[in-house]
N, C-alpha and C. Protein backbone atom coordinates (compact mmCIF):
# COMPACT_ATOMS: atom_id res chain seq x y z
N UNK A 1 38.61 -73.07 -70.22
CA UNK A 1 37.50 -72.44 -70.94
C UNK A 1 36.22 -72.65 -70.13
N UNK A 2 35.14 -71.66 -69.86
CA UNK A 2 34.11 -71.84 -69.32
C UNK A 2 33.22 -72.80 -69.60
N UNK A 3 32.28 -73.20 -69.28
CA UNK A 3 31.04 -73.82 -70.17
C UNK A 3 30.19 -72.94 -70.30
N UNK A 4 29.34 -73.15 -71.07
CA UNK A 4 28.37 -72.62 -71.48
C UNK A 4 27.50 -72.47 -70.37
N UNK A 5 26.99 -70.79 -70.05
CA UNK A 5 26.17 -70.70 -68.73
C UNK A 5 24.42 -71.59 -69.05
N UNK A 6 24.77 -71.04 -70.07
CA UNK A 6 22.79 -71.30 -70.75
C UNK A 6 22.82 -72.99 -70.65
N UNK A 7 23.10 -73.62 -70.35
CA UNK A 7 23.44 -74.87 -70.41
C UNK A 7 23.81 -75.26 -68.53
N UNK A 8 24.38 -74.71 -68.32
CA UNK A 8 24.63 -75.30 -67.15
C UNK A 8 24.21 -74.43 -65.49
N UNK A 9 23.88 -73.04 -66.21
CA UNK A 9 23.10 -71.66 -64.96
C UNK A 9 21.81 -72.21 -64.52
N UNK A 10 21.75 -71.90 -62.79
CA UNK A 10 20.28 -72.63 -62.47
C UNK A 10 19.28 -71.31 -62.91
N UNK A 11 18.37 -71.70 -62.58
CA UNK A 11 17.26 -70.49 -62.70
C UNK A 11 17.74 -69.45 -61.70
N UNK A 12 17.67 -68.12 -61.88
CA UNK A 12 17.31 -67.26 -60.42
C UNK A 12 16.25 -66.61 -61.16
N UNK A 13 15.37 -66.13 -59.64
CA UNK A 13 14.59 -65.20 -59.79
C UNK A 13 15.03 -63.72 -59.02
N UNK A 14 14.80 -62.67 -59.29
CA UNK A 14 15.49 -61.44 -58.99
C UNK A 14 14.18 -60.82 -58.72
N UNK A 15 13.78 -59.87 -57.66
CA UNK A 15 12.79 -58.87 -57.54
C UNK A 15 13.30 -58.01 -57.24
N UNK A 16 13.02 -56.55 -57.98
CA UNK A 16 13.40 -55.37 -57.85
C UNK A 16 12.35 -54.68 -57.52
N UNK A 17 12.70 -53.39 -56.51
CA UNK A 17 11.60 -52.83 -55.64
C UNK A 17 12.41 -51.41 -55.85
N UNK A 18 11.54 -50.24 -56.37
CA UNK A 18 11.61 -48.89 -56.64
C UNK A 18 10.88 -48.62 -55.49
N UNK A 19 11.34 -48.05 -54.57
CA UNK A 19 10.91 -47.63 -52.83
C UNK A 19 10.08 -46.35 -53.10
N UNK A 20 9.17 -45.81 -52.48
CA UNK A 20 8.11 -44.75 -52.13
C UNK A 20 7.40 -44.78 -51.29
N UNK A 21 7.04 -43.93 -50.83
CA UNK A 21 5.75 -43.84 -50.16
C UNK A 21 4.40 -43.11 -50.78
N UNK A 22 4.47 -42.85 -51.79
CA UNK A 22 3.56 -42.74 -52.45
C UNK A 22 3.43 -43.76 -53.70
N UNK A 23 3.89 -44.64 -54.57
CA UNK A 23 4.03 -45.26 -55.01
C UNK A 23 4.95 -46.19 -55.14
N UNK A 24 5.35 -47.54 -54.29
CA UNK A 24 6.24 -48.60 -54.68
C UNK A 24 6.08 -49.22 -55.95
N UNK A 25 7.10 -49.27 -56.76
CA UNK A 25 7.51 -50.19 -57.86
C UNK A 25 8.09 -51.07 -57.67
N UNK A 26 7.82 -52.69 -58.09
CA UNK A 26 7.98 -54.04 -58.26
C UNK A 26 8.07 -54.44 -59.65
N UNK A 27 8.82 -55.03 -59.70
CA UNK A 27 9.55 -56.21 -61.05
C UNK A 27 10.42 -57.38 -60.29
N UNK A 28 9.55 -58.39 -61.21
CA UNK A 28 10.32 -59.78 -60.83
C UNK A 28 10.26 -60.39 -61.87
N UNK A 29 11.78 -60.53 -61.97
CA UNK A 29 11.94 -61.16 -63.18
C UNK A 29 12.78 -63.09 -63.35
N UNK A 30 12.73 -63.74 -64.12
CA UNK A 30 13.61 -64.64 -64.10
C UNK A 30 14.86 -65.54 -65.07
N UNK A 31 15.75 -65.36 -64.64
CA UNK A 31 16.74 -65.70 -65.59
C UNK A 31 17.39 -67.45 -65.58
N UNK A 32 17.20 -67.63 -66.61
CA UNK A 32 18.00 -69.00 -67.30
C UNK A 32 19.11 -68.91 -68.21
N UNK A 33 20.15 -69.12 -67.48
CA UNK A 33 21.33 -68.96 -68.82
C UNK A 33 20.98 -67.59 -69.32
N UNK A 34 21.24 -67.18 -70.38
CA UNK A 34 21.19 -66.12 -70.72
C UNK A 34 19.96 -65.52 -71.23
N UNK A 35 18.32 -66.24 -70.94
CA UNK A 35 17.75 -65.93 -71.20
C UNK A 35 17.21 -64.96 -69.80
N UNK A 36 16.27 -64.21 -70.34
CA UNK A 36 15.58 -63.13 -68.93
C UNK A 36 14.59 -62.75 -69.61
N UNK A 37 13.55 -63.05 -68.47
CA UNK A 37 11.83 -62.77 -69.33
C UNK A 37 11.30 -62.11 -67.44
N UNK A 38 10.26 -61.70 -68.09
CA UNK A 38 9.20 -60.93 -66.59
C UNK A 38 8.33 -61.59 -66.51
N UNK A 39 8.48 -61.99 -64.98
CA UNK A 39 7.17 -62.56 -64.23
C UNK A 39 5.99 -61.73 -64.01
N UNK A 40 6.83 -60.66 -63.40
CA UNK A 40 5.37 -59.75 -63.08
C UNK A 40 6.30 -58.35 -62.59
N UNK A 41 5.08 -57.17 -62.49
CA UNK A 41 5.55 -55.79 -62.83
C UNK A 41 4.29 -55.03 -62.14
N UNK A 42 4.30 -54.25 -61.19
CA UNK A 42 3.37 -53.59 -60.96
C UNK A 42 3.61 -52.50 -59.72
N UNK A 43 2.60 -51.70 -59.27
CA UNK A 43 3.14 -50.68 -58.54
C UNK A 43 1.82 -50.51 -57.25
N UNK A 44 2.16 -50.58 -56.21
CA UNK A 44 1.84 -50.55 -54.71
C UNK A 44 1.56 -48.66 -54.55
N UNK A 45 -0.09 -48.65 -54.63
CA UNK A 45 -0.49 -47.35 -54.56
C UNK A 45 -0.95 -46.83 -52.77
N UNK A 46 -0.25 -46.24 -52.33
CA UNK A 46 0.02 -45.48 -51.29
C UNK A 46 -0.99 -44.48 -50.59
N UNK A 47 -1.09 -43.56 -51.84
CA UNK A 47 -1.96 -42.40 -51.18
C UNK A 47 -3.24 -42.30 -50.19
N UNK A 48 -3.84 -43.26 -50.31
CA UNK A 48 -5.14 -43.47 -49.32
C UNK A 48 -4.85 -43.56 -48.32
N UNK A 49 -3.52 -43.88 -48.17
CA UNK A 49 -3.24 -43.73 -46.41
C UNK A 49 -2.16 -42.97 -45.85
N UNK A 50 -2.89 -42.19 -44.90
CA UNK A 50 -2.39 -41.00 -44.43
C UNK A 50 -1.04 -41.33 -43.36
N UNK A 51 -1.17 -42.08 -42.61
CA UNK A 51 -0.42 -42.31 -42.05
C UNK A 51 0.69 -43.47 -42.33
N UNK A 52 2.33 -42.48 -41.81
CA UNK A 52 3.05 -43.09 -42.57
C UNK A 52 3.81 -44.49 -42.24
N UNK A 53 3.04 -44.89 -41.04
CA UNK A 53 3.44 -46.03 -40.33
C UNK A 53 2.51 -47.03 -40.98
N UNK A 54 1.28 -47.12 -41.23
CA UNK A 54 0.14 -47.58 -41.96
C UNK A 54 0.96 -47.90 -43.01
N UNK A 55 1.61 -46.90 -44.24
CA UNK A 55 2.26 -46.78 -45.44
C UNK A 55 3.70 -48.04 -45.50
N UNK A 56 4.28 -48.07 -44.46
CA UNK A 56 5.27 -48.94 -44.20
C UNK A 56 4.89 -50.19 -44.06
N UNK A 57 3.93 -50.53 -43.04
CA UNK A 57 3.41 -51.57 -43.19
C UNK A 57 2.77 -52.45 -44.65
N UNK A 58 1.94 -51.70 -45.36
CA UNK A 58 1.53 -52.12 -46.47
C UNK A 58 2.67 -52.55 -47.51
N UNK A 59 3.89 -51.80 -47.58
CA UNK A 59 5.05 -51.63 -48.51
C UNK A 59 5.53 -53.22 -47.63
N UNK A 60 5.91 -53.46 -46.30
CA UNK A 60 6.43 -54.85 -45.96
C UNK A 60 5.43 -55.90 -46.10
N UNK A 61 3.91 -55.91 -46.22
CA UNK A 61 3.13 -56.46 -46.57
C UNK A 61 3.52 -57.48 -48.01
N UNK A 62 2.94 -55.92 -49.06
CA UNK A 62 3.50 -56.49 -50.46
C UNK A 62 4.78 -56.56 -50.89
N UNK A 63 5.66 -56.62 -50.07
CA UNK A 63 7.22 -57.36 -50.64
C UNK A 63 6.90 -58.44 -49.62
N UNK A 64 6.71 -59.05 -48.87
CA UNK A 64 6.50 -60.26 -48.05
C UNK A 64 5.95 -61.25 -49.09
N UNK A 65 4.61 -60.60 -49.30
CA UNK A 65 3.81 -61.63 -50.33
C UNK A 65 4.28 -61.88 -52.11
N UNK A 66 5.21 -60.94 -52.12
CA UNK A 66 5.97 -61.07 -53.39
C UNK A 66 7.05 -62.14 -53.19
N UNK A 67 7.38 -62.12 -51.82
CA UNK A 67 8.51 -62.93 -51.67
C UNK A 67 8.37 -64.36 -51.30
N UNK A 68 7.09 -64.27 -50.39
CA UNK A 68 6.20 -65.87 -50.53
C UNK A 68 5.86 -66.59 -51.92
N UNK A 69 5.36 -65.72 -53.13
CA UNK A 69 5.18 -65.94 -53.90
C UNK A 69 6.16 -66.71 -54.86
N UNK A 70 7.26 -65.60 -55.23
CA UNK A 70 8.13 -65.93 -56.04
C UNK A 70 9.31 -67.01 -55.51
N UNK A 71 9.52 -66.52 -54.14
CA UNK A 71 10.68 -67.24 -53.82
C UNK A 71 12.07 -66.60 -54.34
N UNK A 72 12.36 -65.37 -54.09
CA UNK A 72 13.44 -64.86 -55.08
C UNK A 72 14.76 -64.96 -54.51
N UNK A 73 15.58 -65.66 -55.24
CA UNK A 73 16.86 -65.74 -55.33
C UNK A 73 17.78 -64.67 -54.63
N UNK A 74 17.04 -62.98 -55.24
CA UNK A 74 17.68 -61.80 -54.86
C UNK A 74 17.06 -60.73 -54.68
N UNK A 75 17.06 -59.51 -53.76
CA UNK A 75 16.11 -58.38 -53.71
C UNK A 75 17.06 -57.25 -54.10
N UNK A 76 17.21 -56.43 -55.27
CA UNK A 76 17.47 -55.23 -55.47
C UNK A 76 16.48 -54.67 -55.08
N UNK A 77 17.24 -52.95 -54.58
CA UNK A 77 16.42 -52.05 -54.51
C UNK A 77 16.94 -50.89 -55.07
N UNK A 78 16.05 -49.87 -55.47
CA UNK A 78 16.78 -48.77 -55.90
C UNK A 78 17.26 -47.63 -54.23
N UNK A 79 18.12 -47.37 -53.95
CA UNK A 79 18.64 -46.74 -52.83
C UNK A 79 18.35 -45.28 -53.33
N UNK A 80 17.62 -44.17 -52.04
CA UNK A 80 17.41 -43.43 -52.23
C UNK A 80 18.24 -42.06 -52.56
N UNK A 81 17.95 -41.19 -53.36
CA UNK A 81 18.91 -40.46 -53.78
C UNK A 81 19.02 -38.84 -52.88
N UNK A 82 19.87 -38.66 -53.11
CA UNK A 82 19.74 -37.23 -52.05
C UNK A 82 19.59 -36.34 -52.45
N UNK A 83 18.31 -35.56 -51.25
CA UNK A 83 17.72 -34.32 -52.18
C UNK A 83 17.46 -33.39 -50.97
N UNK A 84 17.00 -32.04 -51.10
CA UNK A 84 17.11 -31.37 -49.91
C UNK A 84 16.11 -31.16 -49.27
N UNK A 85 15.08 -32.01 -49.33
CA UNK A 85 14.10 -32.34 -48.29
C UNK A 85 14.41 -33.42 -47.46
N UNK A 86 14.57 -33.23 -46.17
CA UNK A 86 14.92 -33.86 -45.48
C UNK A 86 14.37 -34.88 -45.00
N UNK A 87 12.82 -34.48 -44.87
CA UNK A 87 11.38 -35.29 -44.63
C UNK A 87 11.17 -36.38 -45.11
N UNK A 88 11.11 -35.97 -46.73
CA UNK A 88 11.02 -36.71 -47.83
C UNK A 88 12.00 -37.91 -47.73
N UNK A 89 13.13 -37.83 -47.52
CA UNK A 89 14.41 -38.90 -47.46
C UNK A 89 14.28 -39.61 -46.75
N UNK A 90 13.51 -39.07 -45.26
CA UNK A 90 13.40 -39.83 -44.47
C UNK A 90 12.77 -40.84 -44.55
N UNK A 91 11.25 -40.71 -45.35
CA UNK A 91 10.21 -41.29 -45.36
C UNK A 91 10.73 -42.81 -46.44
N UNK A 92 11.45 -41.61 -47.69
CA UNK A 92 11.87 -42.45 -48.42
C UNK A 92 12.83 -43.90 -47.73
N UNK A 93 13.62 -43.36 -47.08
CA UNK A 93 14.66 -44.40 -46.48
C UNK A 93 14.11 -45.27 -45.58
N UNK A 94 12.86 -45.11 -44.83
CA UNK A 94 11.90 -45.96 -43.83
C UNK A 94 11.41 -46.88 -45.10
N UNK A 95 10.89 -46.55 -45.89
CA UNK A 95 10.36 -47.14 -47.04
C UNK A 95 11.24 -48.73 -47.74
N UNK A 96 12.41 -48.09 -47.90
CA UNK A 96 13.62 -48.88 -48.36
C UNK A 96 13.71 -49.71 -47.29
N UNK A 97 13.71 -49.36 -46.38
CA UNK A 97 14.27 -50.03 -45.15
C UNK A 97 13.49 -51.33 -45.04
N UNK A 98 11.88 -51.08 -45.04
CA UNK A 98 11.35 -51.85 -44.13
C UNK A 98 10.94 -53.15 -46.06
N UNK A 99 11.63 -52.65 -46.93
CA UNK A 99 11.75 -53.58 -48.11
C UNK A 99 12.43 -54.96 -48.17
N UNK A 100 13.95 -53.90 -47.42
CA UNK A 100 15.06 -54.91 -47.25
C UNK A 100 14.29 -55.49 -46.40
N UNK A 101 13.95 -55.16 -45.06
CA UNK A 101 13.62 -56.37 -43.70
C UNK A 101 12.88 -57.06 -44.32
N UNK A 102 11.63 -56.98 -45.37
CA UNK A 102 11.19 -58.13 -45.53
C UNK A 102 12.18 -59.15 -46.31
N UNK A 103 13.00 -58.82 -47.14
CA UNK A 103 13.73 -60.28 -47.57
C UNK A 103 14.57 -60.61 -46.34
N UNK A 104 15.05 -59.68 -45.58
CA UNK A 104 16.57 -60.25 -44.88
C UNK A 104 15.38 -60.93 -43.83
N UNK A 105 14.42 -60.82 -43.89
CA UNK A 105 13.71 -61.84 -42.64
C UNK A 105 13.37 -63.06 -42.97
N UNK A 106 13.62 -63.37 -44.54
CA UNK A 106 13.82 -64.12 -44.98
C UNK A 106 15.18 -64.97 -45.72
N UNK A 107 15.89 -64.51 -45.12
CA UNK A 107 17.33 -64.65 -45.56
C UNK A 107 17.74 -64.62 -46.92
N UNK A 108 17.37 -63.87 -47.33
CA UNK A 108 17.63 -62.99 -49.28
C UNK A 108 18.33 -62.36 -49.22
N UNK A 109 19.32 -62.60 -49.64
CA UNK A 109 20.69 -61.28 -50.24
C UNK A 109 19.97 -59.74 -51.21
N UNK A 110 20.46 -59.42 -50.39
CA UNK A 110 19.56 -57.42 -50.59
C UNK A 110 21.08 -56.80 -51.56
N UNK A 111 20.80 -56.53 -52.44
CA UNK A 111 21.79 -54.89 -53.10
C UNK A 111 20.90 -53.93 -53.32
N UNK A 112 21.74 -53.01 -53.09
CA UNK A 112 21.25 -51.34 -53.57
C UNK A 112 21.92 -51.19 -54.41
N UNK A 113 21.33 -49.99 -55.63
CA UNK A 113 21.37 -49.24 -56.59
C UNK A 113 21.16 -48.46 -56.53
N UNK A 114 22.02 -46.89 -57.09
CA UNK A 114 21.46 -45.76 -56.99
C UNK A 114 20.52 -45.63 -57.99
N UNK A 115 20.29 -44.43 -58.26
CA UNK A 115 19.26 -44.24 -59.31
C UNK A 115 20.41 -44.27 -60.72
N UNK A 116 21.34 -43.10 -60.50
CA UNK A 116 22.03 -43.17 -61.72
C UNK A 116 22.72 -44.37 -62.05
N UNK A 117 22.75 -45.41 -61.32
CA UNK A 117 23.79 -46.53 -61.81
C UNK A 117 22.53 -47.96 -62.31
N UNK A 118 21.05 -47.38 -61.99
CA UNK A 118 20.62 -48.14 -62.81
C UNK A 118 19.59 -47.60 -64.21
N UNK A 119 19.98 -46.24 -63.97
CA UNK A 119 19.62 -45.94 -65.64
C UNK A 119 20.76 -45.77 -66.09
N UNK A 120 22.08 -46.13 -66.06
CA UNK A 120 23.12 -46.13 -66.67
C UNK A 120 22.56 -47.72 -67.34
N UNK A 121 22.80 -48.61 -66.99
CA UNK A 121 22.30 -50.39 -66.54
C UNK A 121 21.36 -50.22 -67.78
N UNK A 122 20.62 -50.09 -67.66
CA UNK A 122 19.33 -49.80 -68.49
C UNK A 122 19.73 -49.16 -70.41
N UNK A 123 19.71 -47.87 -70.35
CA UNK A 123 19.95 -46.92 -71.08
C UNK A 123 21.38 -46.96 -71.40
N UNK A 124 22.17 -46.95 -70.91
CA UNK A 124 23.65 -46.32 -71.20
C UNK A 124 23.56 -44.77 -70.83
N UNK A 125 23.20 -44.24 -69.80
CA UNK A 125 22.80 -43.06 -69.76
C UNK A 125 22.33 -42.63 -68.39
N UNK A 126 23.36 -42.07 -67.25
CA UNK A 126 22.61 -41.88 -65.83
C UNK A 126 21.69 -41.08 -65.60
N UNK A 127 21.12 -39.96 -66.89
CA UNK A 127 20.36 -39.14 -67.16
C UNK A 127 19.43 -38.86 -67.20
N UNK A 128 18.90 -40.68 -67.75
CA UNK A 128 17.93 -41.21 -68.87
C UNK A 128 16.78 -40.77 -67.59
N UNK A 129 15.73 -40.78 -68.62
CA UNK A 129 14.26 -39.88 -68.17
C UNK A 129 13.36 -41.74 -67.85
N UNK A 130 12.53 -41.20 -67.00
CA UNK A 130 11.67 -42.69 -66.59
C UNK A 130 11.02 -43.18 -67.20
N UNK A 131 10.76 -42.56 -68.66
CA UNK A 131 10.18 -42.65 -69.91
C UNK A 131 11.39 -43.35 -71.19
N UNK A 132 11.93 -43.08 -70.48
CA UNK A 132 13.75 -43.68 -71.59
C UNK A 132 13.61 -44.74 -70.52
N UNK A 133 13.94 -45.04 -69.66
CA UNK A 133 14.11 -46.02 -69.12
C UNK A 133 13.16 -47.20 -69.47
N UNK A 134 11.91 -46.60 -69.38
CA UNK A 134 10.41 -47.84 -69.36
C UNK A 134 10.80 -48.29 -70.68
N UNK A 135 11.00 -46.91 -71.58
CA UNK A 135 11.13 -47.97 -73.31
C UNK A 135 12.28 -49.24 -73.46
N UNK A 136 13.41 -49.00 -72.75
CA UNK A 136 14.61 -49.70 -72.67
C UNK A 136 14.38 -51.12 -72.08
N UNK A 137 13.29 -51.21 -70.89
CA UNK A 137 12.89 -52.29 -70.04
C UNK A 137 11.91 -53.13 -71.20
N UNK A 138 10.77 -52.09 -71.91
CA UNK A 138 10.39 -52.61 -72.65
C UNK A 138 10.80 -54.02 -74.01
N UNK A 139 12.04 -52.91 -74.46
CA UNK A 139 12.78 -53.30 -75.54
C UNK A 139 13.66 -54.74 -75.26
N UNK A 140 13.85 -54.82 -73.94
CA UNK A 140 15.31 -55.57 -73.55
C UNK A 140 14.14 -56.98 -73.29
N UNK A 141 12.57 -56.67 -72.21
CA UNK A 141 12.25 -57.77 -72.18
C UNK A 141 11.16 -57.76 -73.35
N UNK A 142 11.23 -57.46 -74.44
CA UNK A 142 10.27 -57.76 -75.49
C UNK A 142 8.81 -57.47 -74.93
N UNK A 143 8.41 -56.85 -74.28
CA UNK A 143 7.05 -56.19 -73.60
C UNK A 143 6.24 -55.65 -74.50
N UNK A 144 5.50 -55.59 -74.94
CA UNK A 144 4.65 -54.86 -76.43
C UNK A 144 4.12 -53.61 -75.60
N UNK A 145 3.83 -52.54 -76.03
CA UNK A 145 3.91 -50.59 -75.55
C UNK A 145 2.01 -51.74 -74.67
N UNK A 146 1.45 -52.09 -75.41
CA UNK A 146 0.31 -51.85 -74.56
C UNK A 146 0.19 -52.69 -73.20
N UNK A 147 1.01 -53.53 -72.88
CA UNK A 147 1.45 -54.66 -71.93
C UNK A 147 1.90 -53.85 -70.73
N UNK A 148 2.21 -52.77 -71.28
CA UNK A 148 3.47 -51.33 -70.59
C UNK A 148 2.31 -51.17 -68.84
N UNK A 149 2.82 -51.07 -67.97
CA UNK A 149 1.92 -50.31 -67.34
C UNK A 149 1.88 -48.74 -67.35
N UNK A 150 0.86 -48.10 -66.88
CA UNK A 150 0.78 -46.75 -66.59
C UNK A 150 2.02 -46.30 -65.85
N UNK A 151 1.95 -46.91 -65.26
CA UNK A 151 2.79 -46.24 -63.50
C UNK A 151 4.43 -46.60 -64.01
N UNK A 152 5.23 -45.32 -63.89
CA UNK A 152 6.66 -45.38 -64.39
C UNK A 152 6.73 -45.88 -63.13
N UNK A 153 6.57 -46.50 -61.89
CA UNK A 153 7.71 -46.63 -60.56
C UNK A 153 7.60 -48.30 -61.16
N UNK A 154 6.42 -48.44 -62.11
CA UNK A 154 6.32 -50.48 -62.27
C UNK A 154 7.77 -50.67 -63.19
N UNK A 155 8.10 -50.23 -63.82
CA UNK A 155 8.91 -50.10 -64.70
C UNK A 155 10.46 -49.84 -64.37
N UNK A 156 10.37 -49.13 -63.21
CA UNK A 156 11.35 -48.90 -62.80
C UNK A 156 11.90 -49.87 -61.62
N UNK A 157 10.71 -50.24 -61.21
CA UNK A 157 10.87 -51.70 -60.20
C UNK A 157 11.36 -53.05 -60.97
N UNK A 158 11.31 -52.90 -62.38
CA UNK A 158 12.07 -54.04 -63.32
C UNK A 158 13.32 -53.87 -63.55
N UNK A 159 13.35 -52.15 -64.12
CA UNK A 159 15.20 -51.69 -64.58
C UNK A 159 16.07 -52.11 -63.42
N UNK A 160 15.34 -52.03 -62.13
CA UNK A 160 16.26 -52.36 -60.29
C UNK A 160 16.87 -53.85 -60.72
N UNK A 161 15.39 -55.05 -60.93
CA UNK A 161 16.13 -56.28 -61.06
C UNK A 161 16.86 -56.44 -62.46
N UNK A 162 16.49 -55.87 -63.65
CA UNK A 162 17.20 -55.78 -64.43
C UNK A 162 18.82 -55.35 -64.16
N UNK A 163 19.39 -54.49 -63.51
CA UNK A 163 20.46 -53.57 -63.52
C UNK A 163 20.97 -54.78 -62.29
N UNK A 164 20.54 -55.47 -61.56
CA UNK A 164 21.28 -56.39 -60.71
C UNK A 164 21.50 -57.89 -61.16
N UNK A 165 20.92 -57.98 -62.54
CA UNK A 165 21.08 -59.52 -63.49
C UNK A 165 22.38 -58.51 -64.49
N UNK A 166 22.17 -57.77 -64.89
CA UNK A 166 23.43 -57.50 -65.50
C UNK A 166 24.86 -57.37 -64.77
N UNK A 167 24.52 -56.95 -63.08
CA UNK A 167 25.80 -56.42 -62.14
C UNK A 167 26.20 -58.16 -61.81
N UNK A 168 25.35 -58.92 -61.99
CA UNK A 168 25.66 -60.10 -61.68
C UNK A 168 26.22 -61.12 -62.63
N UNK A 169 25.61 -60.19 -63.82
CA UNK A 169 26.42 -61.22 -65.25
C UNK A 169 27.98 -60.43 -65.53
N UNK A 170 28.26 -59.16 -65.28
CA UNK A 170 29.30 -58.69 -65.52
C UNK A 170 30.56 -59.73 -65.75
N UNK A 171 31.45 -59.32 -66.67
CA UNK A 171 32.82 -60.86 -66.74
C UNK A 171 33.37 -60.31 -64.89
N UNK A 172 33.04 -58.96 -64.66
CA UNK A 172 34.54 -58.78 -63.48
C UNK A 172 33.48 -59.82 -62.42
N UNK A 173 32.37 -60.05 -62.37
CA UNK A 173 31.86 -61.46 -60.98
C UNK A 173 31.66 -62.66 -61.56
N UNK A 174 32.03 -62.84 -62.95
CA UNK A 174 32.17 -63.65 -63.29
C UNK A 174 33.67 -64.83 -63.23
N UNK A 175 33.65 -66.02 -62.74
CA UNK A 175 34.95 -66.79 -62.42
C UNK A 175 35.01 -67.54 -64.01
N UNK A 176 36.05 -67.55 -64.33
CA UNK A 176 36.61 -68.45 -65.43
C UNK A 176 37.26 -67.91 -66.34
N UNK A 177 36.61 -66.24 -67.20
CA UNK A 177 37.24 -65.52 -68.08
C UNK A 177 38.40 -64.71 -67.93
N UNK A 178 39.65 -65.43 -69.01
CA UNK A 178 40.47 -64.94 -68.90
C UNK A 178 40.62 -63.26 -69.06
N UNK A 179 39.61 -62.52 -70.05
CA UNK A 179 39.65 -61.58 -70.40
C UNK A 179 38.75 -61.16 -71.21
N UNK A 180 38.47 -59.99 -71.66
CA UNK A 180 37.39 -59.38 -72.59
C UNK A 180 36.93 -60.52 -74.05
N UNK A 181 38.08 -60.81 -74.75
CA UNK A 181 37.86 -61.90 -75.76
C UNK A 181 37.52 -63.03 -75.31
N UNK A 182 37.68 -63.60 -73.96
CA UNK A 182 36.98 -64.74 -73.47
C UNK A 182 35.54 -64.38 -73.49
N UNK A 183 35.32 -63.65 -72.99
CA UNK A 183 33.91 -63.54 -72.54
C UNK A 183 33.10 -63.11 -73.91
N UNK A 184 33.37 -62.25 -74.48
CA UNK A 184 32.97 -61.89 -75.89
C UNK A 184 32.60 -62.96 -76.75
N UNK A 185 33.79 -64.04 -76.42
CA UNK A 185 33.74 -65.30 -77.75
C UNK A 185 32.35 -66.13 -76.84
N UNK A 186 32.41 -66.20 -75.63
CA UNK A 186 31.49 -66.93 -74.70
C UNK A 186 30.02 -66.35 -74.98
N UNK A 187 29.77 -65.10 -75.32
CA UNK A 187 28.70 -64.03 -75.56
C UNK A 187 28.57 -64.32 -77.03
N UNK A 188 29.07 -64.59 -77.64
CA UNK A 188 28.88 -65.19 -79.69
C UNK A 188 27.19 -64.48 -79.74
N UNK A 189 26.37 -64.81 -79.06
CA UNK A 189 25.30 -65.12 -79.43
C UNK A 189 24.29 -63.83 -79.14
N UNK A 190 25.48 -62.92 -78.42
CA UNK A 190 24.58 -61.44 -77.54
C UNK A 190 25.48 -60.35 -78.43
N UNK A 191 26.44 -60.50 -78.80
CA UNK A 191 27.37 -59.58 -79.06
C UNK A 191 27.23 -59.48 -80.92
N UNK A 192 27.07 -58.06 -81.15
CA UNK A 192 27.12 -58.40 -82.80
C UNK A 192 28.63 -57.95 -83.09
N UNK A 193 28.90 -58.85 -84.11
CA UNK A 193 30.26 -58.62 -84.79
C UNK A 193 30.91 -59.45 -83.97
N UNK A 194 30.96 -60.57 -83.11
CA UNK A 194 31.79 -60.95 -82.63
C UNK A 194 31.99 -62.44 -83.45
């Protein structure tokens, strides 16, 4: 039988980074046992600078100093999705790129997420609108609507580390549970009706 994680799980901290070049989204969040609350949430505004090497730099800037800061355990990112601007992808994927180098230059374990597999994560729903999503981030970390930021990419830079504390709590990476009723009876306290 397992032990109890909430009892015996160290802290991690998780930062999730929604990639742009016009707006980066950040969420860092931290988990104890089964608790998960937000450190911080905010979004890296872009547009003033024209050039897109300038733009990269600033984006490895503020994940550097997020990462000095927090010290995070793990860097999700949301991985860019494919669309038929070619430009755009590009820029986007330089963006992503130079996210990861700042943790892996720090030796941080990096995952990607698509978009649909973390508003699935989120919502139950790969569909879900960035406005379904923010309420869901809201709801899950108890955030009150006016706490909310403006900027959907802040929000969406939480659902990233959010959707990689759940890929990480899953029973299938989890060692010990024999099966769905193991983990369920182990969950007593998340699960209704159990």
């Amino acid at each position: 039988m397992p032990s109890n994680p909430s009892k015996t799980a160290p802290e991690q901290i998780i930062l999730g980074i929604d990639p742009g070049t016009t707006i980066m989204g950040y969420g860092v969040i931290r988990v104890r046992g089964k608790q998960v609350e937000l450190v911080e949430m905010g979004a890296l505004h872009l547009t003033k600078y024209k050039d897109h090497a300038v733009k990269l730099k600033r984006i490895f800037d503020r994940c550097a100093a997020l990462i000095e800061t927090y010290a995070p355990d793990h860097l999700a990112v949301e991985a860019p999705f494919f669309g038929k601007n070619v430009q755009s992808m590009l820029k986007l994927g330089r963006a992503q790129g130079v996210a990861l180098a700042a943790a892996l230059s720090r030796d941080i374990p990096v995952s990607e997420y698509a978009p649909r597999k973390v508003k699935q994560a989120i919502t139950g729903s790969g569909a879900a609108s960035k406005e379904q999503v923010a309420a869901m981030v809201a709801r899950t970390l108890a955030i009150k609507p006016a706490d909310m930021p403006k900027e959907l990419d802040a929000s969406d830079g939480v659902a990233v580390a959010l959707c990689h504390h759940f890929q990480l709590a899953s029973p299938r990476m989890q060692a010990g549970y024999s099966g769905w009723k193991a983990f369920v009876a182990d969950q007593s306290d998340r699960v209704v009706g159990a």
